[in-house]
Protein backbone atom coordinates (compact mmCIF):
# COMPACT_ATOMS: atom_id res chain seq x y z
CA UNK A 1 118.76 45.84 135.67
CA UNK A 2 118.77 46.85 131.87
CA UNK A 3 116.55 43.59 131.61
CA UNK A 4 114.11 44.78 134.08
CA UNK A 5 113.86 48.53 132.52
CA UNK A 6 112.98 47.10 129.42
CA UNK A 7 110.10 44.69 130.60
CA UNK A 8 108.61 47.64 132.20
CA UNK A 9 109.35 49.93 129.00
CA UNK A 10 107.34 47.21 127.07
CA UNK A 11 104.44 47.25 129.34
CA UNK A 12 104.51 50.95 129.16
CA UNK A 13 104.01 50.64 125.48
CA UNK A 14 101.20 48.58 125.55
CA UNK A 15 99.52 50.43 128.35
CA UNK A 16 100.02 53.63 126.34
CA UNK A 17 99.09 51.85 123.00
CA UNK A 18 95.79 50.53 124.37
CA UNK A 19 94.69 53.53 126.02
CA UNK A 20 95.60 55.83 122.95
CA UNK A 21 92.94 53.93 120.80
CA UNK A 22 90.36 54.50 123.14
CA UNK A 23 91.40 58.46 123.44
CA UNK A 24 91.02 58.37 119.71
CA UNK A 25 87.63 56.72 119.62
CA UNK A 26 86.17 58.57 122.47
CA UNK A 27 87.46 61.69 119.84
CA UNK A 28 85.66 60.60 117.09
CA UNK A 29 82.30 59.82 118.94
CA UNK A 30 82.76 64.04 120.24
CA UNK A 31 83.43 64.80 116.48
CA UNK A 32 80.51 62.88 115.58
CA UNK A 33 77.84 64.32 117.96
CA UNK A 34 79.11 67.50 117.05
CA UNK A 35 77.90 67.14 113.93
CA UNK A 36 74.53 65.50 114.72
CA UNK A 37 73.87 68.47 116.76
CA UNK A 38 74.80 70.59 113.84
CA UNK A 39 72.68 69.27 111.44
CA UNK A 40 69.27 69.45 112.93
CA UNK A 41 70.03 73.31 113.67
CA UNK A 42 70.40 73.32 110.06
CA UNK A 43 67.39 71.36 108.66
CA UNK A 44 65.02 73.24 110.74
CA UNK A 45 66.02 76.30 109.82
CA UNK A 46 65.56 75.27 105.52
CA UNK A 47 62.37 73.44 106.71
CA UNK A 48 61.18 77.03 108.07
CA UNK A 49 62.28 79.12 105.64
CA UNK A 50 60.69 76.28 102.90
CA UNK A 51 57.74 76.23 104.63
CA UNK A 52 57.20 80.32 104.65
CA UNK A 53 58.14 80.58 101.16
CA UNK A 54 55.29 78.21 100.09
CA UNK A 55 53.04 79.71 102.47
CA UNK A 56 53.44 83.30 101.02
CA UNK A 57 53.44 82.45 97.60
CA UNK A 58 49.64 82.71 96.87
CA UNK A 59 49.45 85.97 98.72
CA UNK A 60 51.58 88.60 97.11
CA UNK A 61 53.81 88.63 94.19
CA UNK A 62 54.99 91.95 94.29
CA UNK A 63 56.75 93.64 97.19
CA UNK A 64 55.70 90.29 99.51
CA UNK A 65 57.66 88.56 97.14
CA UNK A 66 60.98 90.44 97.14
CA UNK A 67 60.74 91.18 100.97
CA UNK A 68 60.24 86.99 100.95
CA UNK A 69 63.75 87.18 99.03
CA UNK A 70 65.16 89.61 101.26
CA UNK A 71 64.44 87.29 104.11
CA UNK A 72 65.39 84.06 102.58
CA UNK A 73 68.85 85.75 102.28
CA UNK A 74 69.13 86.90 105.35
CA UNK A 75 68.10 83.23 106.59
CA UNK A 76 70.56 81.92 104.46
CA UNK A 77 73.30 84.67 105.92
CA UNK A 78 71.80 83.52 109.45
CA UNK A 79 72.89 79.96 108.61
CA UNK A 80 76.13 79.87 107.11
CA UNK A 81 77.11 82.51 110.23
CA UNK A 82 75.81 79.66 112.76
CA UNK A 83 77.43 77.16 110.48
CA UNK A 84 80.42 78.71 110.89
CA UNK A 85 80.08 79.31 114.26
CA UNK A 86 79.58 75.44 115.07
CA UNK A 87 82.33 74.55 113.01
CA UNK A 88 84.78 76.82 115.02
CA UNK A 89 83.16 76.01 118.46
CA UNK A 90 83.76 71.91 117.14
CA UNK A 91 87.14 72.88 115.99
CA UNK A 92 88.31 74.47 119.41
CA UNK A 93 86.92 71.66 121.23
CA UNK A 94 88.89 68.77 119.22
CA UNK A 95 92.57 71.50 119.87
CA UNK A 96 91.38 71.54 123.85
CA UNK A 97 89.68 67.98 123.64
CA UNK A 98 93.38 66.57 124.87
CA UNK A 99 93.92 69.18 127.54
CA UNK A 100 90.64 69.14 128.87
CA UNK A 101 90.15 65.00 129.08
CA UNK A 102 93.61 64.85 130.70
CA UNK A 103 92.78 66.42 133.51
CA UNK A 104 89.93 63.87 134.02
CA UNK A 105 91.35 61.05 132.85
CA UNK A 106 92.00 58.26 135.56
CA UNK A 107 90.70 55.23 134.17
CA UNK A 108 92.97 53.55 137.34
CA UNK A 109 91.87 55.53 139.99
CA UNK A 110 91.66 53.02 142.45
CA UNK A 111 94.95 51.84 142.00
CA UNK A 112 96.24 55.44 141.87
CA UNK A 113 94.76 56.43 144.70
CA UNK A 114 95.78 53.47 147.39
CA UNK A 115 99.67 53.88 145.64
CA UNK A 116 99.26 57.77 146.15
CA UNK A 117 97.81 57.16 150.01
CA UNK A 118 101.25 54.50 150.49
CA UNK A 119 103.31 57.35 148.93
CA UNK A 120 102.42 59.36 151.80
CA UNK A 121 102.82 57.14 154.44
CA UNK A 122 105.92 56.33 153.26
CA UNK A 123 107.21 60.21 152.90
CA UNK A 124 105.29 60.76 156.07
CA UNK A 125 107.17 58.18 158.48
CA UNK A 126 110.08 57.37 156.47
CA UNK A 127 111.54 59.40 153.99
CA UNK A 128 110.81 62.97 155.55
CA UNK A 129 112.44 62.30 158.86
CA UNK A 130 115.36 60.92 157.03
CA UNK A 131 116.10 63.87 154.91
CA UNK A 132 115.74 66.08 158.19
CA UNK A 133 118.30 64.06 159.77
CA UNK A 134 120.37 64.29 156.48
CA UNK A 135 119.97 67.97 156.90
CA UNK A 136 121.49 68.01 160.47
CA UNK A 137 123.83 66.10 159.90
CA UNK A 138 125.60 67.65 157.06
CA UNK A 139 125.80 71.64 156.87
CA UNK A 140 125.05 73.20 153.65
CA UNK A 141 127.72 73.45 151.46
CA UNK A 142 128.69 69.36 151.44
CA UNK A 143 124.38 68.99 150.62
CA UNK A 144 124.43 71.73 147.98
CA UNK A 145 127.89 69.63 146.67
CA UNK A 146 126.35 66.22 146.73
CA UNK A 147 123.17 67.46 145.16
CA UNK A 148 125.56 69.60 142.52
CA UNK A 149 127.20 66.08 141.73
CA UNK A 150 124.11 64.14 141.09
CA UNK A 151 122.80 66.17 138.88
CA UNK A 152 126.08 66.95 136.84
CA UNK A 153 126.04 63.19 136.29
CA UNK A 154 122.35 63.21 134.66
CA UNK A 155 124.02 65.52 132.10
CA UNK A 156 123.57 62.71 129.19
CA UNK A 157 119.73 63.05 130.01
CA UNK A 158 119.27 66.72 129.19
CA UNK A 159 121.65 66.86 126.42
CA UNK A 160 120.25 64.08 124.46
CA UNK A 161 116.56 65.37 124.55
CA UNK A 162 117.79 68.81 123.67
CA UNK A 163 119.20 67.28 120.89
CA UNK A 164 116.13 65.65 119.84
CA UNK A 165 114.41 69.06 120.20
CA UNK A 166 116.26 70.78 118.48
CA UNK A 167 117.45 72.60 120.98
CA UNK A 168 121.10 73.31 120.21
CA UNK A 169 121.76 76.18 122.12
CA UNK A 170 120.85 73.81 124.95
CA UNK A 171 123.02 71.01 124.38
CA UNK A 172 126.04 73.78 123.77
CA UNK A 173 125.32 74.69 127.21
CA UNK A 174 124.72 71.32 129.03
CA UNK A 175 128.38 70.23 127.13
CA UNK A 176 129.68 73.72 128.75
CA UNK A 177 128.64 73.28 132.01
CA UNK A 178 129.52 69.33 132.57
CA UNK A 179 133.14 69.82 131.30
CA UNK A 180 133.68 73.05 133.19
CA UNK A 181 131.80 71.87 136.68
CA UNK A 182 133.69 68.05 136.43
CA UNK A 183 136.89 69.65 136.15
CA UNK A 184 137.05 73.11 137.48
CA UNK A 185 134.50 72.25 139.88
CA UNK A 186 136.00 69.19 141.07
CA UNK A 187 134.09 66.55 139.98
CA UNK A 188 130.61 68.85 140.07
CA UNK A 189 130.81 70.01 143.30
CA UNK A 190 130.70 73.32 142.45
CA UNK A 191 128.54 74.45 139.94
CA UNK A 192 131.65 77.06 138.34
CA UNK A 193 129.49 77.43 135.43
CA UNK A 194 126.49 78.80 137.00
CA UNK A 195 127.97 80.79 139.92
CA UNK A 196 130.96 82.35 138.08
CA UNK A 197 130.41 82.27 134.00
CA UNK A 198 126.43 82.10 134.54
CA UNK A 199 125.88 79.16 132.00
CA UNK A 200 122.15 78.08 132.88
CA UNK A 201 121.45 74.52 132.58
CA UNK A 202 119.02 73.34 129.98
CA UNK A 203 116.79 70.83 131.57
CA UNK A 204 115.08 68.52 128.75
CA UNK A 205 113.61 65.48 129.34
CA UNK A 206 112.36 62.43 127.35
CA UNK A 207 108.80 62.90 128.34
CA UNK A 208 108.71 66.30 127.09
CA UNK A 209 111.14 65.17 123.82
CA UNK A 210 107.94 62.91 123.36
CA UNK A 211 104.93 65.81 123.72
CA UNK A 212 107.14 67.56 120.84
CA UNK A 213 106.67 64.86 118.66
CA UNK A 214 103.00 64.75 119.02
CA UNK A 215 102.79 61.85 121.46
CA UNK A 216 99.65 62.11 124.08
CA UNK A 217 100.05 62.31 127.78
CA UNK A 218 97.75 59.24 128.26
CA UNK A 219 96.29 58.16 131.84
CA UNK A 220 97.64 58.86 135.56
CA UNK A 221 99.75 56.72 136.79
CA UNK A 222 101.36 56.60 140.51
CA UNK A 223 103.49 53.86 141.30
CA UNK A 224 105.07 53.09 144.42
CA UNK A 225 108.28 55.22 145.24
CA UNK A 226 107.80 57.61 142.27
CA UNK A 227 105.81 60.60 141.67
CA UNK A 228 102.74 60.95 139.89
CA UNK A 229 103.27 60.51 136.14
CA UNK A 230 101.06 59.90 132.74
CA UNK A 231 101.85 57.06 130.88
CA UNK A 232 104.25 59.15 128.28
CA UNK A 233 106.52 60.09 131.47
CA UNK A 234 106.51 57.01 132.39
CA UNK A 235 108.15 55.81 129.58
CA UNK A 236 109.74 59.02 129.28
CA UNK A 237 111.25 58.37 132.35
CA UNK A 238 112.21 54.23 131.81
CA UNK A 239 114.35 55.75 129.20
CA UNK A 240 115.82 58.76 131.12
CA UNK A 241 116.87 56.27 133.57
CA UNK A 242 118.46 54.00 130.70
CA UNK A 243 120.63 56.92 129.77
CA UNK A 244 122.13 57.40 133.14
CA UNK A 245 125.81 56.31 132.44
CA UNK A 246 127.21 54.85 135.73
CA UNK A 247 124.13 51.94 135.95
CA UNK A 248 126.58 50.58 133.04
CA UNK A 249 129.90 50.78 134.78
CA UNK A 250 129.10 49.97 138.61
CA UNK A 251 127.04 46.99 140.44
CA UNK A 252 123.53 46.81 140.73
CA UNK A 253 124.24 47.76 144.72
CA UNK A 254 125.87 50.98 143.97
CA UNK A 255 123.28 52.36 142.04
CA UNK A 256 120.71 51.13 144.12
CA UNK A 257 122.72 53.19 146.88
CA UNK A 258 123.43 56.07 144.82
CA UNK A 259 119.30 56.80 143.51
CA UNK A 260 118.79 56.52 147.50
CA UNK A 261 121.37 58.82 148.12
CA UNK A 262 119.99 61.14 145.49
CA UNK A 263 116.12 60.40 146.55
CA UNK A 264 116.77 61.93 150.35
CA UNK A 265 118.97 64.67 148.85
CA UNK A 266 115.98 65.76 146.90
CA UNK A 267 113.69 65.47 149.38
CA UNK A 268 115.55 67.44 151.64
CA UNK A 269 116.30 70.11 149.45
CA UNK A 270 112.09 70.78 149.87
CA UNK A 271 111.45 69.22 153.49
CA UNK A 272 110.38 72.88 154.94
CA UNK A 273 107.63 73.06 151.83
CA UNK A 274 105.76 69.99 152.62
């Protein structure tokens, strides 16, 4: 299993790698029409102001002549104010370039749409009637506990990347709450440390952990079984799953029967939503 996580980290890297250099070229092509459409504004406007000044020169030398350097000025105001202008409209649109191609940016939309369409299906006929069986057949307070477990056992997830961000407020809390809820409440089935000392968890992941250190979000991706991601949570999320601590301890069938366990415990928590 750790063999297969890190083939399809590697991939992830090289997917993310490839696609990164072509963000960063399409970036410089914006930066550099920005600036051919700058220029021009610019040349026409000396070009003009040239031309008038050599027009009126013969004419009047007196009063023509200073109101001729009254309006050069004010041309020359004009421009560095449009200048300036163009240079802040340019410099907004390189901060918002990321946001604003991200939401656009599918380069495998084919593939993203026919996994997204199986998703469905899938949740559709399969995985939603299971969790609304799974919610008949156990009453509240054993789902609440099962889903209290799972996620006291991802505590090594959220208390790393708080770590790596800095966050150490956080990853006091996240060591709070997992001793407290695995012994007080009994191996996390209770959550003692939000219901009775209200210690709120601190949910970090690696995806985010990478955003903070100025990685991109690259592409879409959907892939079967798993929610929409960009390429940085995906790999965000190949090594969330590496840091889940029982994959090392228990067969290969376990945890395959444990992140199904979890998967319709999820989904039922939100099966009247959707």
């Amino acid at each position: 299993m750790k063999k297969s996580i890190w083939v399809a980290l590697t991939f992830a890297l090289v997917c993310f790698l490839r696609t990164e250099s072509v963000r960063g070229q399409a970036l410089e092509d914006m930066e550099q029409a920005e600036i051919a459409q700058a220029l021009p504004q610019s040349e026409s406007r000396e070009n003009a102001s040239v031309a008038s000044e050599r027009d009126g020169v013969p004419i009047a030398i007196g009063v023509e002549s200073g109101n001729d350097g009254l309006n050069q000025a004010s041309e020359v105001i004009e421009l560095t104010q449009n200048l300036g202008e163009e240079g802040a409209r340019a410099e907004s649109k390189e901060e918002s370039v990321f946001d604003d191609t991200v939401d656009e940016w599918d380069p495998w939309e084919p593939f993203n749409e026919k996994t997204f369409w199986f998703n469905r299906q899938a949740d559709r006929f399969v995985l939603k009637p299971v969790a609304k069986g799974y919610n008949a057949a156990l009453p509240d307070l054993i789902r609440g506990g099962i889903a209290n477990m799972f996620d006291n056992l991802d505590v090594t997830r959220r208390l790393v990347n708080n770590i790596l961000q800095l966050r150490f407020d956080g990853a006091g809390r996240e060591l709070a709450r997992f001793a407290i809820n695995s012994t007080v409440g009994i191996a996390g089935f209770f959550d003692v440390a939000r219901t009775a000392l209200d210690i709120a968890q601190s949910d970090r992941d690696t995806g985010q952990t990478l955003g903070i250190y100025g990685i991109g979000n690259g592409p879409y991706l959907v892939l079967p079984f798993l929610h929409p991601f960009t390429i940085r949570d995906f790999v965000g999320f190949l090594f969330d799953e590496g840091m889940y601590p029982l994959s090392y301890f228990i067969p290969t069938g376990a945890v395959i029967g444990m992140t199904a366990t979890e998967t319709i415990s999820d989904r039922a928590a939100t099966v009247d939503r959707f």
